[in-house]
Protein backbone atom coordinates (compact mmCIF):
# COMPACT_ATOMS: atom_id res chain seq x y z
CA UNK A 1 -67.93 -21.15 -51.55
CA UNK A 2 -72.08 -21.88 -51.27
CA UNK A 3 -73.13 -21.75 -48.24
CA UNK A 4 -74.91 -24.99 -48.80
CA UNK A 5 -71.49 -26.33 -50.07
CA UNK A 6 -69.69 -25.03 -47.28
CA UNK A 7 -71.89 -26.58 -44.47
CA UNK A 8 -71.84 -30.19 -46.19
CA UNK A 9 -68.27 -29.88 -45.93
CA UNK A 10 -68.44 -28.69 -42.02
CA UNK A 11 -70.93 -31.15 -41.14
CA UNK A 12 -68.88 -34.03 -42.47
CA UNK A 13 -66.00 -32.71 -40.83
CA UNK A 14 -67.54 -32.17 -37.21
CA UNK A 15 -68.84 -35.42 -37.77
CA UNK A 16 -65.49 -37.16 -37.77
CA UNK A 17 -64.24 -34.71 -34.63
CA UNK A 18 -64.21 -36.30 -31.20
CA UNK A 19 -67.86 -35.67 -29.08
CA UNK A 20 -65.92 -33.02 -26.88
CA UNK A 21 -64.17 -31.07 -30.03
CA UNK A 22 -67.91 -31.05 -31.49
CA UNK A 23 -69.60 -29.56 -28.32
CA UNK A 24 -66.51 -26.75 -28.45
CA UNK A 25 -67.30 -26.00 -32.01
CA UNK A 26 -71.28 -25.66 -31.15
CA UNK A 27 -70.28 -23.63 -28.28
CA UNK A 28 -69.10 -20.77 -29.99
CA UNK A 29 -70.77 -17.16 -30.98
CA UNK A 30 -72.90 -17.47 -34.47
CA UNK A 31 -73.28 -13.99 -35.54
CA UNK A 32 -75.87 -15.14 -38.45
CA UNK A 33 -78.36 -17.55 -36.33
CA UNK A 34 -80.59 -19.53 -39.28
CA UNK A 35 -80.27 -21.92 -42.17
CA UNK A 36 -76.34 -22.32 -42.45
CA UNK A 37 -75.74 -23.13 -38.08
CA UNK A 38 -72.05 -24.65 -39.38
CA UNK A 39 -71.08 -22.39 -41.82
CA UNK A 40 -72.24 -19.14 -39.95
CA UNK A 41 -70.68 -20.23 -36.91
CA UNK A 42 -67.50 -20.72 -39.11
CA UNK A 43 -67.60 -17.81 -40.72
CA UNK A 44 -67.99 -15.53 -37.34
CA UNK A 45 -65.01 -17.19 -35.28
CA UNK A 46 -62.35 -17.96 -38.61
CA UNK A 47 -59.39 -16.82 -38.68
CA UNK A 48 -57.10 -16.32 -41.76
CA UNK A 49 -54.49 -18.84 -42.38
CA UNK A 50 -52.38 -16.03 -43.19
CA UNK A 51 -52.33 -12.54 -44.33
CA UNK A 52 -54.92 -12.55 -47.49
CA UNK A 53 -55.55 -16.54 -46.98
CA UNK A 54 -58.91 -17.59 -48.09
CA UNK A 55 -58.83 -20.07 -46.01
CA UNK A 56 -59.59 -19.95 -42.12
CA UNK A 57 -59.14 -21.98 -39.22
CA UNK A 58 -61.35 -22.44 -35.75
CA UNK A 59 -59.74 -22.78 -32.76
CA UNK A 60 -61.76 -23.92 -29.61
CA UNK A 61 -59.30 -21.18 -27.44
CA UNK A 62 -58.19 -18.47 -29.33
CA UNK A 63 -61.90 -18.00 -30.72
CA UNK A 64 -62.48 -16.87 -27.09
CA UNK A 65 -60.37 -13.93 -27.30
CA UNK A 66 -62.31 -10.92 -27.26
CA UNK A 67 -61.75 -7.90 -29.20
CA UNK A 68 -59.94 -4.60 -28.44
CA UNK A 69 -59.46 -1.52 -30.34
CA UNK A 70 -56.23 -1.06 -28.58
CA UNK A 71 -54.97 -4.66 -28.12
CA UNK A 72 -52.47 -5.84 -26.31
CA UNK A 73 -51.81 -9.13 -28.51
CA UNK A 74 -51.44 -10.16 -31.94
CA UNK A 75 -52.52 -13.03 -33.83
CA UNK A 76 -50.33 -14.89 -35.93
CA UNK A 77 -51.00 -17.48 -38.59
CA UNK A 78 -47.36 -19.81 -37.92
CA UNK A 79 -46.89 -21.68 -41.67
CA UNK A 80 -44.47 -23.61 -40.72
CA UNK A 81 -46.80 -25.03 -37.73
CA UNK A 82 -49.75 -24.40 -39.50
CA UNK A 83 -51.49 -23.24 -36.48
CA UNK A 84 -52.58 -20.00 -34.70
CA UNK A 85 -50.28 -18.26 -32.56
CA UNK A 86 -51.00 -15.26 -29.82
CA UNK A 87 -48.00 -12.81 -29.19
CA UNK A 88 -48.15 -10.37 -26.23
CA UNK A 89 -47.27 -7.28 -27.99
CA UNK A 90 -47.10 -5.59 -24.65
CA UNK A 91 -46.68 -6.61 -20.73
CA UNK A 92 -49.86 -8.06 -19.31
CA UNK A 93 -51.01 -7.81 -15.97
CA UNK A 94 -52.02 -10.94 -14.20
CA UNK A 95 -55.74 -10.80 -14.17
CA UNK A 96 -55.70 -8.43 -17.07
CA UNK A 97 -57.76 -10.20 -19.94
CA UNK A 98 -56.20 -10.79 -23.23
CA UNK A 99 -57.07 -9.32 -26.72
CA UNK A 100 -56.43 -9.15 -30.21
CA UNK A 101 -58.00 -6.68 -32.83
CA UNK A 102 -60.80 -8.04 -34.82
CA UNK A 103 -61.19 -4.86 -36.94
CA UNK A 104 -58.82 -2.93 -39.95
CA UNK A 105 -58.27 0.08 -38.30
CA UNK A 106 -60.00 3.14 -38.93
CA UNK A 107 -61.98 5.98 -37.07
CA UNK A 108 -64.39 4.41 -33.99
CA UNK A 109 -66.99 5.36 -36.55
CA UNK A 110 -65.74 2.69 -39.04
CA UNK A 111 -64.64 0.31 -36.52
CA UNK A 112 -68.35 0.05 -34.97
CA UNK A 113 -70.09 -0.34 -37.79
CA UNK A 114 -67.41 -3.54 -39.24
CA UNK A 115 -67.75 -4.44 -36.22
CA UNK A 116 -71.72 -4.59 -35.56
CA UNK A 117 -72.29 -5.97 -38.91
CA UNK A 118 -69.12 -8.87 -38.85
CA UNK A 119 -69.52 -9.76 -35.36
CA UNK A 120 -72.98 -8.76 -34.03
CA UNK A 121 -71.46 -6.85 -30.96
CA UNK A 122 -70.89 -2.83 -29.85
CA UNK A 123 -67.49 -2.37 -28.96
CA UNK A 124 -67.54 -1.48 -25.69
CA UNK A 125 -63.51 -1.51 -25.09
CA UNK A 126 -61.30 1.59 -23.21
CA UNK A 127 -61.19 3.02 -26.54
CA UNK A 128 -64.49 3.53 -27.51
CA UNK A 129 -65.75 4.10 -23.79
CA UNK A 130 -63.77 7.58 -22.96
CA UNK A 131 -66.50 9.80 -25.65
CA UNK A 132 -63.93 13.17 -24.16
CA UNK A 133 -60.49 11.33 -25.83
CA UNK A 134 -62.52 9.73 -28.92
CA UNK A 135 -62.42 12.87 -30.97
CA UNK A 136 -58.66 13.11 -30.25
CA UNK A 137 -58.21 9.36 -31.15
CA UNK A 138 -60.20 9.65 -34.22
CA UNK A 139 -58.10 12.40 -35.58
CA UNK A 140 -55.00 10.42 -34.98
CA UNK A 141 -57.01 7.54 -36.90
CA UNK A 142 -57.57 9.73 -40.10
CA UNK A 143 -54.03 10.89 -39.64
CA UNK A 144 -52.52 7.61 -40.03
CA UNK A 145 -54.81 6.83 -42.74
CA UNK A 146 -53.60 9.73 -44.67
CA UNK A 147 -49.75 9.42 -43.79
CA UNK A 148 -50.05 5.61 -44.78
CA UNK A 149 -51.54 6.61 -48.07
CA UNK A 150 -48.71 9.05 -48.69
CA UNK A 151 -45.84 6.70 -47.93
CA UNK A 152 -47.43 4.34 -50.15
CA UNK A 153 -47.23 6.46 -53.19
CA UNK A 154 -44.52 5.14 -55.06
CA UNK A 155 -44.03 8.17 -57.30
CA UNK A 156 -43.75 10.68 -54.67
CA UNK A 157 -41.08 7.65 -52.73
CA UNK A 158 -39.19 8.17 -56.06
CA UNK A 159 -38.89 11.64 -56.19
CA UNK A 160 -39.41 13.10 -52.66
CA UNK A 161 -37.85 9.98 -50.64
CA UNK A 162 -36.95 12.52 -48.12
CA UNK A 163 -40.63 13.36 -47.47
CA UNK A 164 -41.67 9.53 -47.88
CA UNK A 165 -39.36 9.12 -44.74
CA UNK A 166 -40.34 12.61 -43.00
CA UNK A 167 -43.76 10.54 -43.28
CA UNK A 168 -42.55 7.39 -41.73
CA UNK A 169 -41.07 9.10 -38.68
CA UNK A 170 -44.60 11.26 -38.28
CA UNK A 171 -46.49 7.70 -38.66
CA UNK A 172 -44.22 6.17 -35.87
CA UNK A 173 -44.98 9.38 -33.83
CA UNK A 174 -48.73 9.08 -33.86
CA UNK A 175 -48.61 5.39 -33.67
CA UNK A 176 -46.66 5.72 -30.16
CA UNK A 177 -49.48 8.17 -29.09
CA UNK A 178 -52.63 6.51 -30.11
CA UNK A 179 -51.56 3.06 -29.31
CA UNK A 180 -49.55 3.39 -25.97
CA UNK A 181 -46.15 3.10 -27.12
CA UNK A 182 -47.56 -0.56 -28.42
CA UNK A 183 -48.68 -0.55 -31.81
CA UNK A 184 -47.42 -4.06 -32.91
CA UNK A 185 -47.27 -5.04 -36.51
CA UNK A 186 -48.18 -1.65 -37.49
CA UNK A 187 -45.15 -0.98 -36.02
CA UNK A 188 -42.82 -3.25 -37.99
CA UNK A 189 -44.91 -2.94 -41.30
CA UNK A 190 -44.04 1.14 -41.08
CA UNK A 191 -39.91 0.34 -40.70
CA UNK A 192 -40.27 -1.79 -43.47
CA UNK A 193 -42.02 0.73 -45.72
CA UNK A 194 -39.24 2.94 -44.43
CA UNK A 195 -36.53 0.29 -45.23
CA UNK A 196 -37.67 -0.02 -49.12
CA UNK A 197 -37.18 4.09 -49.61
CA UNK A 198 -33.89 3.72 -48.51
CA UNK A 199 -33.42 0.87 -50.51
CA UNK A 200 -34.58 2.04 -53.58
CA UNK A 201 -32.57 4.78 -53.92
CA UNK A 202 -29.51 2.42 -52.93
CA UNK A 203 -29.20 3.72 -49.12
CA UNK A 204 -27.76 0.46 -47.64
CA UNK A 205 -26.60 1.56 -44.38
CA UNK A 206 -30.19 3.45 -43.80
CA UNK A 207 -31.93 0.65 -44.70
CA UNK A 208 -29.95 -2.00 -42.89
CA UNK A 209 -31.57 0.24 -39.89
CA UNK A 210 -34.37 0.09 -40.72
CA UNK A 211 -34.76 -3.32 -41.31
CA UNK A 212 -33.58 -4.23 -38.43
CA UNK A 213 -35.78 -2.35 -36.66
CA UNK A 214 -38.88 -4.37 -38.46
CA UNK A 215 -37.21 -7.22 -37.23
CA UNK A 216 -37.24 -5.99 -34.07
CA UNK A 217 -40.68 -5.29 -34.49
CA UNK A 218 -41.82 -8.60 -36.20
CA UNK A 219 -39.89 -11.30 -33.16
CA UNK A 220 -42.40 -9.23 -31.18
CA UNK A 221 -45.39 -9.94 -33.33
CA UNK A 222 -44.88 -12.99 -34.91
CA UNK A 223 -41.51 -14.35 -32.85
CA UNK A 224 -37.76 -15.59 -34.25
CA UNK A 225 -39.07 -18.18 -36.55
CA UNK A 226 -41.70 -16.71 -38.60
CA UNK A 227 -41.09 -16.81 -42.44
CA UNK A 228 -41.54 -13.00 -42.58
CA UNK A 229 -39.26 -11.95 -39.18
CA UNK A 230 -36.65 -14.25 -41.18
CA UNK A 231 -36.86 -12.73 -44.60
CA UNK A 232 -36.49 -9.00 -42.61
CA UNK A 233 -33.45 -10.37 -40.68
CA UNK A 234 -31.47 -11.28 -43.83
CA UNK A 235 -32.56 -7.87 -45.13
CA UNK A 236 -30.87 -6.38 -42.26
CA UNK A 237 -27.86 -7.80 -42.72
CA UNK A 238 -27.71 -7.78 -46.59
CA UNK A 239 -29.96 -5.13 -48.00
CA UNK A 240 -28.55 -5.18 -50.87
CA UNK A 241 -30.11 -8.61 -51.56
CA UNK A 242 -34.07 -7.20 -52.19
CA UNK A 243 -35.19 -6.78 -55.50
CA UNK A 244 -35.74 -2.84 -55.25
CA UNK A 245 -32.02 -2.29 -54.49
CA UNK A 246 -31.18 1.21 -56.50
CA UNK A 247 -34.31 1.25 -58.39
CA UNK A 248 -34.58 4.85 -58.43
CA UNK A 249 -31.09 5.36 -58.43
CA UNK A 250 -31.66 3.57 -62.59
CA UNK A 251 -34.01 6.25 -63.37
């Protein structure tokens, strides 16, 4: 959308909100100071209404939670509340401040710069403050990047499933390591990766596991009643049921 377009729409919009819910809204961080005030404040504090939404919400609390390269909650669009939601994905301290990730992953390299040019800000978090461990962490970054990209490949899953998982359990490895045993939804989207090889090649009791354990992973992430923990959970218990079932098996 125009930004001209966009901040007619917010304008009419704050317009209507109570005094107090307009002060909240001015009151946030505007990475892109200028012409578009609404829109650019919009833009810097949005959150997705869902994975690949383009639409975003602003909430007066949860825009207030800062960023952290290793986080130790999750955000969670909730369709069926149509809200935001924050998960611990670990146990917090009292005192200890909460976070979420604002960035896609990636070596600190990467992260900085998404993160200077999205957000306006140097991350200044545990991760990126230790410059002896951030070599260490950084190879674990590219690591992931390239196991990801190998599990992914749906012709080697097809032919080399063995490997594919070999992969999975390697991933789960360095995600354990360079996320403190916490490594959320990575965590749940890498069992269900490792669910659909076993599936494919008509594994049901494998991938009943593994499903499971992305349920597991998602009640953490995105609790019981999410859409997605729900569709996992009946995967668990009838694997059978997904659309990949003995796929490769056919070939």
């Amino acid at each position: 959308m125009p930004p001209n377009e966009l901040e007619l729409i917010l304008a009419a919009r704050l317009r209507a909100l109570p005094k107090a819910s307009q002060r909240q809204f001015l009151s946030l961080y505007n990475n892109c100071p200028g012409k578009h005030p609404f829109s650019n404040t919009f833009k810097t504090n949005a959150l997705p209404c869902g994975a690949g939404s383009v639409v975003g919400g602003v909430y007066p609390t949860i825009c207030l939670i800062n960023h952290n390269c290793i986080p130790n909650s999750h955000n969670n669009w909730d369709s069926n509340a149509e809200h935001e939601t924050i998960y611990a994905i670990r146990p917090i301290k009292t005192g200890e401040e909460v976070t979420i990730s604002y960035d896609y992953g990636g070596t600190s390299t990467v992260r900085r710069a998404f993160l200077k040019e999205a957000f306006g800000f140097d991350c200044n978090c545990r991760e990126c403050s230790r410059p002896s461990e951030l070599q260490a962490s950084d190879s674990r970054r590219l690591l992931i990047q390239d196991l990801d990209n190998a599990i992914g490949d749906p012709f080697r899953m097809q032919i080399r499933p063995k490997e594919s998982l070999s992969d999975c359990h390697s991933l789960l490895q360095v995600f354990q390591e360079e996320y403190d045993g916490y490594a959320g939804a990575l965590i749940a989207r890498l069992y269900y990766d490792a669910f659909q090889v076993g599936i494919a090649h008509g594994d049901q009791a494998r991938a009943s596991v593994f499903a499971e354990r992305a349920y597991e992973a998602r009640v953490i992430c995105e609790g019981e009643d999410s859409p997605e923990t729900q569709r996992v959970k009946s995967l668990a218990l009838k694997p059978a049921n997904h659309i990949s079932f003995g796929l490769c098996s056919m070939m």
